[in-house]
Every structure is written in C-alpha cells, then in structure tokens.
C-alpha atoms as a PDB file:
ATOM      1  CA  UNK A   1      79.431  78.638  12.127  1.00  0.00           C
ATOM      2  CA  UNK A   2      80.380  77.506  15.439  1.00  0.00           C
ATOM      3  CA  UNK A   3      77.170  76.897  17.759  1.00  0.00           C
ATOM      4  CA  UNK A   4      76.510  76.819  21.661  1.00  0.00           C
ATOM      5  CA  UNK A   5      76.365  73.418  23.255  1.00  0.00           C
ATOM      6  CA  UNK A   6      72.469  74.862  23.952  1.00  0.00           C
ATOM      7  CA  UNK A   7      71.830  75.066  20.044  1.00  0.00           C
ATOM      8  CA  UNK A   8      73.990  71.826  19.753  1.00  0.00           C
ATOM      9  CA  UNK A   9      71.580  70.373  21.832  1.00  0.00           C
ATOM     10  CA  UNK A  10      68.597  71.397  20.073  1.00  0.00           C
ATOM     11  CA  UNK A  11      70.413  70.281  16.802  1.00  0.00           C
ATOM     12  CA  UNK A  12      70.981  66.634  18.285  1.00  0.00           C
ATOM     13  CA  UNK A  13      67.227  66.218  18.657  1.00  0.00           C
ATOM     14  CA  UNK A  14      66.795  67.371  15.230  1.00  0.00           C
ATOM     15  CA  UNK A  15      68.881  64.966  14.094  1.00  0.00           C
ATOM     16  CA  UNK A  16      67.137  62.222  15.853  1.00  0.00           C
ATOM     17  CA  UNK A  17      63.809  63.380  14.580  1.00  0.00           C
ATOM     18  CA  UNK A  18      65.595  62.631  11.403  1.00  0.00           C
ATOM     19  CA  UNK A  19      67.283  58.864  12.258  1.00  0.00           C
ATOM     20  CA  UNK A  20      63.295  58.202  13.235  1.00  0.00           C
ATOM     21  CA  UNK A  21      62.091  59.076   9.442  1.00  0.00           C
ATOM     22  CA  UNK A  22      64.808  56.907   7.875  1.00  0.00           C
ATOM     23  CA  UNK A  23      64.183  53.970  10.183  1.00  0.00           C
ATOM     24  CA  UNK A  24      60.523  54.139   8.938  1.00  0.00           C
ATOM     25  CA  UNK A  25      61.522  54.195   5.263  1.00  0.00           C
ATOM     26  CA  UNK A  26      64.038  51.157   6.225  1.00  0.00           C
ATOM     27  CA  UNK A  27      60.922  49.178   7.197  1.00  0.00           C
ATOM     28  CA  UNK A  28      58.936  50.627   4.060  1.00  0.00           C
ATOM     29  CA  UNK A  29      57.958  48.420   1.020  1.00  0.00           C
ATOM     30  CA  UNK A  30      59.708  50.767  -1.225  1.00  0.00           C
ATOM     31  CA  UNK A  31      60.018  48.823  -4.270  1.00  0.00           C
ATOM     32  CA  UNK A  32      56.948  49.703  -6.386  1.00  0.00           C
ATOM     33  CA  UNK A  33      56.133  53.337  -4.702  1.00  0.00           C
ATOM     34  CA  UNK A  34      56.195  55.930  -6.820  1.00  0.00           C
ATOM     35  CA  UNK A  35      58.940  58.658  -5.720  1.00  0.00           C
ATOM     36  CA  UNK A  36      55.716  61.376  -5.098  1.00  0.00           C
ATOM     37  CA  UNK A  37      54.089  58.728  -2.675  1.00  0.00           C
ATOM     38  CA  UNK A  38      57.299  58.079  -0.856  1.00  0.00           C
ATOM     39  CA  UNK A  39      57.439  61.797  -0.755  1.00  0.00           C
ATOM     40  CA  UNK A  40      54.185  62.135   0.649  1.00  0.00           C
ATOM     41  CA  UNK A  41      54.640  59.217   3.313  1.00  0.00           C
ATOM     42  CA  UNK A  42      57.847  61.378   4.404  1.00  0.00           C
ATOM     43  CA  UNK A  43      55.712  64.544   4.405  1.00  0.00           C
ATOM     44  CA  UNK A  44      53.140  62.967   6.160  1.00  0.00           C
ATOM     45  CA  UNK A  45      55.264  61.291   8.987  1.00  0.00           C
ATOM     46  CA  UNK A  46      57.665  64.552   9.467  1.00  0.00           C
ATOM     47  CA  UNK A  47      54.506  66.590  10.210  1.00  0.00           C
ATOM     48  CA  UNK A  48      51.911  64.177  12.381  1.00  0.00           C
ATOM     49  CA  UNK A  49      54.040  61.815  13.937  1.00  0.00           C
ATOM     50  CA  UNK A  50      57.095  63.991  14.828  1.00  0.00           C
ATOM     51  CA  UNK A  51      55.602  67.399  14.924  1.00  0.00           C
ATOM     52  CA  UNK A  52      58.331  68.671  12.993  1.00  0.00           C
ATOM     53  CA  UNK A  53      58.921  70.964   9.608  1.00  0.00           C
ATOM     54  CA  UNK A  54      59.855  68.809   6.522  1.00  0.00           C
ATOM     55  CA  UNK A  55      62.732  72.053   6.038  1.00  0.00           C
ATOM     56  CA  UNK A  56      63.332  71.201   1.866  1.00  0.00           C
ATOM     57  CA  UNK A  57      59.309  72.346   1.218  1.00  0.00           C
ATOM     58  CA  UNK A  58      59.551  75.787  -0.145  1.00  0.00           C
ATOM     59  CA  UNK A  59      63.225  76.111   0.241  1.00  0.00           C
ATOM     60  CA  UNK A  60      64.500  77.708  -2.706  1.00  0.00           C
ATOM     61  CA  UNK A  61      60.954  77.562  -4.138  1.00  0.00           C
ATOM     62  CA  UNK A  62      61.181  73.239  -4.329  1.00  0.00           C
ATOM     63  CA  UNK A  63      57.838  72.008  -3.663  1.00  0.00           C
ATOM     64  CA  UNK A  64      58.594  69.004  -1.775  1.00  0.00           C
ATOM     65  CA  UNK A  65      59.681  67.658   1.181  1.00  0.00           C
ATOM     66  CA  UNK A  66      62.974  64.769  -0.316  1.00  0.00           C
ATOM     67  CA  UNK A  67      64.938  64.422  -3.116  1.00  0.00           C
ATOM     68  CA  UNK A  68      64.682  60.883  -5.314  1.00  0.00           C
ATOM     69  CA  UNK A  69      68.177  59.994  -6.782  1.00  0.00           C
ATOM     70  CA  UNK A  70      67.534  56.887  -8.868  1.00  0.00           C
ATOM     71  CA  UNK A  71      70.472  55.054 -10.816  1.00  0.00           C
ATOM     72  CA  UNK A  72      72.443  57.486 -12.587  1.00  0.00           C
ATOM     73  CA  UNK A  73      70.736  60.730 -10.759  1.00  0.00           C
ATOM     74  CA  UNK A  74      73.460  62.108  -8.473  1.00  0.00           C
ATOM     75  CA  UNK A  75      71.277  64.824  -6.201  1.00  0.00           C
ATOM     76  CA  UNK A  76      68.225  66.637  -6.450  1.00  0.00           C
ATOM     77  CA  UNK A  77      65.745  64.184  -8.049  1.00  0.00           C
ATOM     78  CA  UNK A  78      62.306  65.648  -8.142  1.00  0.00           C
ATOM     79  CA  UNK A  79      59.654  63.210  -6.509  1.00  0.00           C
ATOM     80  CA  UNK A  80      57.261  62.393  -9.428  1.00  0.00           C
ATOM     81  CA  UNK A  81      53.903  60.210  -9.564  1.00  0.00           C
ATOM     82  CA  UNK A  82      55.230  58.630 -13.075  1.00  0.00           C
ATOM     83  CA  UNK A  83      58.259  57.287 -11.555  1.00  0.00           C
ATOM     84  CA  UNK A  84      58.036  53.815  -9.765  1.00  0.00           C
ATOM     85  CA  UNK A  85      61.010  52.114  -8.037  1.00  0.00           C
ATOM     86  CA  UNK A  86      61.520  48.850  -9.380  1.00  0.00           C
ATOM     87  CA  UNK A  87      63.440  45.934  -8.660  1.00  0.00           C
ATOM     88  CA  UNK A  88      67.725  46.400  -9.218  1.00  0.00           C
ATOM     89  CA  UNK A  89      67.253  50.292  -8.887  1.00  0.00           C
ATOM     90  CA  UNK A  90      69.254  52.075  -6.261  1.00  0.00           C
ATOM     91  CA  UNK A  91      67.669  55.431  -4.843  1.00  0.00           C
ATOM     92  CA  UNK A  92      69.200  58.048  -2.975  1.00  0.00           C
ATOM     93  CA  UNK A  93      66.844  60.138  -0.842  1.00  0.00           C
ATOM     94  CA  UNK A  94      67.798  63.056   0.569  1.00  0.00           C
ATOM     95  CA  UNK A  95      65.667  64.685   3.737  1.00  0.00           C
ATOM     96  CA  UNK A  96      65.723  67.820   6.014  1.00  0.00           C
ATOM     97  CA  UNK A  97      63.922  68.490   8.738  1.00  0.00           C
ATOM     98  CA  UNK A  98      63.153  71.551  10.776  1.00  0.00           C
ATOM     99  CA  UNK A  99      62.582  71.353  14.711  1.00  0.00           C
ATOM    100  CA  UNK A 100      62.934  74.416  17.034  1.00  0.00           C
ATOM    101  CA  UNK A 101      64.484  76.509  14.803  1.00  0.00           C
ATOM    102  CA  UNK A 102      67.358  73.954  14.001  1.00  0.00           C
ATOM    103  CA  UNK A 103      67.889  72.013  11.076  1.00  0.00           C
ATOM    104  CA  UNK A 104      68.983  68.368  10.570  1.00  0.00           C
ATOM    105  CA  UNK A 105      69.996  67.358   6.947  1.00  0.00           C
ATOM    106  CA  UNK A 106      70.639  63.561   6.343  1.00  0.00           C
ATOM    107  CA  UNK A 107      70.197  60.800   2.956  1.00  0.00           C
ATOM    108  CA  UNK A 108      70.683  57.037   2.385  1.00  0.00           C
ATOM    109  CA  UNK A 109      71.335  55.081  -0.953  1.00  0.00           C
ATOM    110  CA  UNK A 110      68.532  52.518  -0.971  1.00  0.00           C
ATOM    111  CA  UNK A 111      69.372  49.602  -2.711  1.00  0.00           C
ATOM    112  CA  UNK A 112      65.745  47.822  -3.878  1.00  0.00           C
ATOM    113  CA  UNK A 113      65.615  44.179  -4.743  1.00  0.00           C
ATOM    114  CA  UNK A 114      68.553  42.668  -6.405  1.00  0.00           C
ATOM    115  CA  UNK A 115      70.549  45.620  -8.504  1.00  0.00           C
ATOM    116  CA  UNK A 116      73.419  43.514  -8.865  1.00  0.00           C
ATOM    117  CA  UNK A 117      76.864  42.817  -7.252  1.00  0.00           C
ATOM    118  CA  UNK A 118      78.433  46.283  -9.091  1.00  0.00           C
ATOM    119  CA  UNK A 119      76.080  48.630  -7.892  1.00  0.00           C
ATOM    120  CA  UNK A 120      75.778  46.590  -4.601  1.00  0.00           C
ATOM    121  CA  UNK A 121      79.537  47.626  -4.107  1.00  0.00           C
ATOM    122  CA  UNK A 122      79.366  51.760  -5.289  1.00  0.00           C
ATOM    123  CA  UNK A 123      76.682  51.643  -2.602  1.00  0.00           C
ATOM    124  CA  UNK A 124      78.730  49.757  -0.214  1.00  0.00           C
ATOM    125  CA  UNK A 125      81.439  51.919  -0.675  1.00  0.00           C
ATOM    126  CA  UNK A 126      80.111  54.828  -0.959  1.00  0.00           C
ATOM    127  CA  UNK A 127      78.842  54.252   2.557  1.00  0.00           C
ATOM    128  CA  UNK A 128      81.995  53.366   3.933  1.00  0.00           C
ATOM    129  CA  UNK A 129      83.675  56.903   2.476  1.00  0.00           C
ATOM    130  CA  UNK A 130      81.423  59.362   4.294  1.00  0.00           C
ATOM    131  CA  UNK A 131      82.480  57.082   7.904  1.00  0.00           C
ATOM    132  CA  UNK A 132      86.081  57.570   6.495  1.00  0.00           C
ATOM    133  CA  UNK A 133      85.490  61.513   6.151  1.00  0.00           C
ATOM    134  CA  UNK A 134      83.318  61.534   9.334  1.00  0.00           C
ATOM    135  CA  UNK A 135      86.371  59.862  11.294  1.00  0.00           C
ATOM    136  CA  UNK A 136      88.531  62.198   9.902  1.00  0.00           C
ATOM    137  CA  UNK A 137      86.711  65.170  12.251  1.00  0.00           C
ATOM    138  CA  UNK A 138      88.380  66.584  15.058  1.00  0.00           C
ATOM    139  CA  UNK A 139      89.464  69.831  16.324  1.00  0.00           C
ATOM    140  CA  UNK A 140      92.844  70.973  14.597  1.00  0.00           C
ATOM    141  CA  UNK A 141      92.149  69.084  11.280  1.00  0.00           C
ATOM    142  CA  UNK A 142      91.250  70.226   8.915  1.00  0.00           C
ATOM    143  CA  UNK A 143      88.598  70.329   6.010  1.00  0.00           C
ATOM    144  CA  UNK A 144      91.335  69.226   3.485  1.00  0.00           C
ATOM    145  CA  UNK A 145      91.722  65.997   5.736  1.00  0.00           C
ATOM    146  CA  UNK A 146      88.295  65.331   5.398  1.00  0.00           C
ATOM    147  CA  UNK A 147      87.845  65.526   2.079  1.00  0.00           C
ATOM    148  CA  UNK A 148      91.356  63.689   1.118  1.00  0.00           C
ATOM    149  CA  UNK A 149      90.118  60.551   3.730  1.00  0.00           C
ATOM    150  CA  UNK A 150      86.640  60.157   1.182  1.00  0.00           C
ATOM    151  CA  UNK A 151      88.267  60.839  -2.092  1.00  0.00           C
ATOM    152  CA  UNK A 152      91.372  58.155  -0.975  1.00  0.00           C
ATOM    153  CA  UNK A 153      88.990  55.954  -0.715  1.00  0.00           C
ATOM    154  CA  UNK A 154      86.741  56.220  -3.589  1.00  0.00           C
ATOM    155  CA  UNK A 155      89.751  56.406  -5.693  1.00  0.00           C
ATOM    156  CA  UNK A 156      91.324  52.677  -4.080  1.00  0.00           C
ATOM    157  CA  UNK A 157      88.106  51.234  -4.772  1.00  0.00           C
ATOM    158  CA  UNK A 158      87.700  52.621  -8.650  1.00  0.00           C
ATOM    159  CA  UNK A 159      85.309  55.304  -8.501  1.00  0.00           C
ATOM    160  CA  UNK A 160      85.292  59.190  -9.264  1.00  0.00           C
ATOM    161  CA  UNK A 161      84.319  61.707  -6.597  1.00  0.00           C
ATOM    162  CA  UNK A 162      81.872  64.487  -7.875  1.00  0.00           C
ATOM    163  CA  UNK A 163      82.808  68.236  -7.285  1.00  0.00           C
ATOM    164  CA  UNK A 164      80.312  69.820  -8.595  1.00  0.00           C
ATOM    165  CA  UNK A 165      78.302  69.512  -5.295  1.00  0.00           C
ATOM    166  CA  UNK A 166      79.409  69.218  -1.453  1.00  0.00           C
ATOM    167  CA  UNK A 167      78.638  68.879   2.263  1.00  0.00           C
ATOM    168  CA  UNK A 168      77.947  72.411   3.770  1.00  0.00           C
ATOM    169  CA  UNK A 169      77.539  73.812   7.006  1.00  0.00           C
ATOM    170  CA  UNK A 170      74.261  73.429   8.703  1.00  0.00           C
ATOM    171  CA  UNK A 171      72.469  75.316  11.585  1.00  0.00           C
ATOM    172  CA  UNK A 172      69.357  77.480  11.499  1.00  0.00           C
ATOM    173  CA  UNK A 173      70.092  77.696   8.009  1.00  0.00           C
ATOM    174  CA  UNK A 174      69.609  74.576   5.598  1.00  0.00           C
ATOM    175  CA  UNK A 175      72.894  75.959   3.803  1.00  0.00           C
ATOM    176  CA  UNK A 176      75.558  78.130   5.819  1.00  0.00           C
ATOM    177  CA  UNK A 177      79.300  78.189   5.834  1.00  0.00           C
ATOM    178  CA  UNK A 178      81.810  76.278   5.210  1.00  0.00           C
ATOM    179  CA  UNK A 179      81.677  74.367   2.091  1.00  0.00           C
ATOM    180  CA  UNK A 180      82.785  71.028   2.308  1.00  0.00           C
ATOM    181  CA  UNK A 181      84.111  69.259  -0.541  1.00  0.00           C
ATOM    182  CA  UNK A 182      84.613  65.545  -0.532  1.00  0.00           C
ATOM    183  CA  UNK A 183      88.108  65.367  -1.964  1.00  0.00           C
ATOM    184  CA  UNK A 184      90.907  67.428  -1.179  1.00  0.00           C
ATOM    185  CA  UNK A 185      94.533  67.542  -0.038  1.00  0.00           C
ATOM    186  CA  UNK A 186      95.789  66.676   3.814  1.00  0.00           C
ATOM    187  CA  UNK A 187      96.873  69.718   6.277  1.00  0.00           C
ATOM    188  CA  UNK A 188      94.714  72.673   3.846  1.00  0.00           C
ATOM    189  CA  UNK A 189      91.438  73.718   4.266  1.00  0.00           C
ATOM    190  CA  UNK A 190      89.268  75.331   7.364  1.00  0.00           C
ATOM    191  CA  UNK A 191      90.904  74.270  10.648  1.00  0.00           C
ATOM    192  CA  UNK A 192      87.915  72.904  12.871  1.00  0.00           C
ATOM    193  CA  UNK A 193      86.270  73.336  15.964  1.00  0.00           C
ATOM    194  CA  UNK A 194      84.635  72.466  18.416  1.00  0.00           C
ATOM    195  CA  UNK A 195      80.809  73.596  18.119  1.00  0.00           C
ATOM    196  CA  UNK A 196      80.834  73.377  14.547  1.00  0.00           C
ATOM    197  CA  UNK A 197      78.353  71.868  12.405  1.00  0.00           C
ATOM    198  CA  UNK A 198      78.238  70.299   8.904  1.00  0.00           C
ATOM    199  CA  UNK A 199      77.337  67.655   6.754  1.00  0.00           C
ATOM    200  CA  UNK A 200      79.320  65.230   4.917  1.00  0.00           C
ATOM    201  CA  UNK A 201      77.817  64.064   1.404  1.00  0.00           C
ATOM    202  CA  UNK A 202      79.927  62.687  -0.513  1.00  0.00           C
ATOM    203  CA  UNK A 203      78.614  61.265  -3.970  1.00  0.00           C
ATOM    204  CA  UNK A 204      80.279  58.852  -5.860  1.00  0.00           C
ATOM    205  CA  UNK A 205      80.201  57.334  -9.928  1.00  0.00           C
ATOM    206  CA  UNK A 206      81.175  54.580 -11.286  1.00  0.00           C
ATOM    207  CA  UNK A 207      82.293  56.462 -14.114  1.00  0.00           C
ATOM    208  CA  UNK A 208      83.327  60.175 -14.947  1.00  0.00           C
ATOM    209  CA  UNK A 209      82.779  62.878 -12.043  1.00  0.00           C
ATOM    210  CA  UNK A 210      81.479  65.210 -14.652  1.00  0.00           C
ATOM    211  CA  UNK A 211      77.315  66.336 -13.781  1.00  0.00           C
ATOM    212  CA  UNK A 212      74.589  67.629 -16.263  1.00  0.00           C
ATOM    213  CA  UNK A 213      71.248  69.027 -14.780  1.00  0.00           C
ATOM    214  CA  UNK A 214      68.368  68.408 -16.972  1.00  0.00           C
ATOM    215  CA  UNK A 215      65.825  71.142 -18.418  1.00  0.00           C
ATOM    216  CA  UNK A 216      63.706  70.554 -14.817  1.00  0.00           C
ATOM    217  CA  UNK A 217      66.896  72.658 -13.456  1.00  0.00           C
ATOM    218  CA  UNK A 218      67.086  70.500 -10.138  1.00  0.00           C
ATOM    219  CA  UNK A 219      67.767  66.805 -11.529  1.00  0.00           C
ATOM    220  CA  UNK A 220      71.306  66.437 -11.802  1.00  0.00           C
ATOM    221  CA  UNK A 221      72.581  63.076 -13.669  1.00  0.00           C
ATOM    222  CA  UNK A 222      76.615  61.607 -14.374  1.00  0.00           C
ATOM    223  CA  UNK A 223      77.689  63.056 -17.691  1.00  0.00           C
ATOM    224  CA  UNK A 224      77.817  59.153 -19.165  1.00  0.00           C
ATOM    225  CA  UNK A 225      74.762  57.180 -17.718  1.00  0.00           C
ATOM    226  CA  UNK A 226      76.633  55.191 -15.222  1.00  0.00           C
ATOM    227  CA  UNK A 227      75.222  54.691 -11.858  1.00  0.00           C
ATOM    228  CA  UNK A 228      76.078  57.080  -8.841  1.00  0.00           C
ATOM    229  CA  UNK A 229      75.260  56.734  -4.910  1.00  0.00           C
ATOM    230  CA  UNK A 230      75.189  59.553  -2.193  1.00  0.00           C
ATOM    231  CA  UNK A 231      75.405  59.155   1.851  1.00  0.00           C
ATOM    232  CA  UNK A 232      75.334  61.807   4.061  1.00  0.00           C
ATOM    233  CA  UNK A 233      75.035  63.292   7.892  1.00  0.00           C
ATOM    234  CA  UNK A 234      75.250  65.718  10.006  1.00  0.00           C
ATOM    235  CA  UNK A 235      77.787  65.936  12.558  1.00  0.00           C
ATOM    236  CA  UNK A 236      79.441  68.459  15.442  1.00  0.00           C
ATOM    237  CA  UNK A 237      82.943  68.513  15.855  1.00  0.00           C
ATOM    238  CA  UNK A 238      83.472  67.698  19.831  1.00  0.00           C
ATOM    239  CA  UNK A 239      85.838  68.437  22.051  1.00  0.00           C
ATOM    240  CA  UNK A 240      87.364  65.483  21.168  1.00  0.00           C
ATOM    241  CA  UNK A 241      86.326  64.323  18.060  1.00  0.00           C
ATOM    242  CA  UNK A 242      82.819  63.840  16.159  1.00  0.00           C
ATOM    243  CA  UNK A 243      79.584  63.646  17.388  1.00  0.00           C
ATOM    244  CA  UNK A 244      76.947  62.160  14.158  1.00  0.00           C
ATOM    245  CA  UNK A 245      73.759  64.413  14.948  1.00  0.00           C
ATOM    246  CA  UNK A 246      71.685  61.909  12.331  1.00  0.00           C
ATOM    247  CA  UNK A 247      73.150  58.530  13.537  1.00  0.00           C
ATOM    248  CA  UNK A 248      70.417  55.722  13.138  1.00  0.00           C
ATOM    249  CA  UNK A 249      70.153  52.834  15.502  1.00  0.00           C
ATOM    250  CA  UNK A 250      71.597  50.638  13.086  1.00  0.00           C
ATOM    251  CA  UNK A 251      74.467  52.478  12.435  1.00  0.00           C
ATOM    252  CA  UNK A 252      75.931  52.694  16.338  1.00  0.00           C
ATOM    253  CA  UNK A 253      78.772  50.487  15.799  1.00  0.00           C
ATOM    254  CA  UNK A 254      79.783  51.976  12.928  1.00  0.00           C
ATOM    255  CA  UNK A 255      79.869  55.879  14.953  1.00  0.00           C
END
C-alpha cells in the first residue's frame, strides 16, 4: 500500500508515459473512429513510441488495451469495429499502462463535436469533482474526506454519484488496496499517508446512480439511459499533500 520514494519514482514516469498517450488522443480526429481503431492507435502508440505495456490487455482475460464509455456507458465499454463516435457523443476512455514493473491508471471524458450545453456541464463537472477529491489528499485525512469533497459536489450541481464502482489503490498491481469510493462521510475512512498510491474515479449521472452490465459482462450502463461521465488519476499522497502521477500538460494549473 504505501511505496518507497524509489518505486514512487518509477510510478511518476509511468504516469507520464500515460499524460503522453492522452495528449496524442487530445490532438486525434476522434469523431468518426471506430472505438476498436482508437483502441488500436492506443495499442499501437503505448508499445512503439513509448516502449511501454498497454497493462488492461489480458488483465482479467479483456482483450484490449482501453475502455470506450459512450453516452450512457459508465465504465468498461468494450472497443468494437461497429461502433463509430459521432458528433454530440461524449466518450470516456479509460487507459493503463505498464512501465518497469509499475502501473499508471488514468481516463478522460471526451466530449466530440457539439453534444449540447447539458452534457457539456456533467462533463464539466464531473471534471471539476475528481480536482475536488484530489485536493482533498493529504496525510491525516482521510478516505471519507475524499470521497465526501466529490460527492458534495456532484450533489450541489444535480447529479448522482455511482457506488457500484470506485478508485482503488494502484502499484505493481492494476488493482490493490484500499478501495476508494467517491462519496462518503468527513473524518471516517483509511487515514492516509505519505507513499501511498491510488486513483480517484469518480463517475457521475445525470440521473439515478443505479448500474446494469449488459450480457457482454464488462459494459456497464445507468439503470435509466441518461448520460454519465468518468475522470480519473493517479496520485501519491506527499509529505505534504498530493502529488497527480498522470497530470497532463494542460492540466498544470489546475494541480
């Protein structure tokens, strides 16, 4: 659970591997790729240009390398060549990536052409509730801290927080201890520190948190068709704070 500042060094550069692949999708003509060619663009630029392990392949016997959330698909959306993105669709995808043992675990809610002003906001703040967990990291909180700062605001701005999935620690495992849930009450949970490692995900609906996974058994969709959007990072908990292990270049003043 807690790492060495040697393994949290080789987990930064993991996590920069991983801000590179997302800054190449941000400058990718999404809109009209099919999910299995942005999938193999991903696969493709984890593996020759970074000389890195795409760390979802295989894992848990998935046979790719992202997850495509589109619309009202909350997590796990199976890259298919019969699905294109077209314009007012918002896609989550959701990447790992392997590099000296170490494993960096990051995803963005794309918005692609014009989706229109409500899902334009879920997305927006959606966005702004994992920086409101992630600023809620330090040593002595506590996991209940971080969850309550993303589900306070979710719930301000109108939307449900889903708890059938959560952040989760991260290290030379994709999935290790603790959980950690995106709602939750101040002054409870885990106490942290420094050296730990986790990632904050938390996925929000415009409707009902309630989740049904479809007969694929990895596409998981809102109970009511309304749209959902998912952020997510990986960060250390410093001596003093939070250190984002994923941070992209457009994201520094934000950190």
């Amino acid at each position: 659970m807690v790492k060495t500042p040697d393994e949290i060094a080789l987990m930064r550069n993991a996590g920069r591997l991983l801000a590179h692949v997302f800054e190449m999708l941000d400058a990718a003509p999404l809109a009209d790729m099919t999910t299995l060619e942005i999938d193999t663009l991903v696969d493709r630029y984890i593996t020759d240009n970074l000389a890195a392990r795409p760390a979802s392949k295989g894992q848990y016997g998935y046979g790719h390398v992202l997850n495509c959330s589109i619309n009202e698909v909350v997590c796990h959306g199976v890259p298919s060549a019969d699905v294109t993105l077209k314009d007012g669709d918002i896609v989550n995808l959701d990447i790992t990536l392997e590099k000296d043992g170490f494993i960096a675990d990051s995803s963005k809610t794309y918005v692609i052409g014009d989706p229109g002003p409500a899902a334009r906001r879920l997305v927006k703040v959606t966005q702004e509730a994992m920086w409101k967990g992630i600023g809620a990291v330090r040593p002595g909180a506590r996991l209940g801290d971080v969850g309550h700062a993303i589900e306070r605001h979710a719930k301000r701005h109108g939307y449900s927080i889903v708890r059938d999935y959560c952040g989760h620690g991260i290290g030379r495992e994709m999935h290790e201890e603790p959980a950690v849930p995106a709602f939750g009450r101040p002054g409870t949970g885990l106490v942290l520190r420094e050296g730990m490692t986790f990632t904050i995900e938390p996925m929000l609906n415009q409707g009902t948190r309630r989740t049904v996974t479809l007969d694929d058994e990895w596409t998981v969709v809102t109970a009511d068709g309304r749209l959902s959007a998912q952020f997510e990072h990986t960060v250390a908990v410093t001596a003093t704070g939070v250190e984002v292990l994923t941070l992209r270049k457009s994201e520094r003043a934000a950190a």
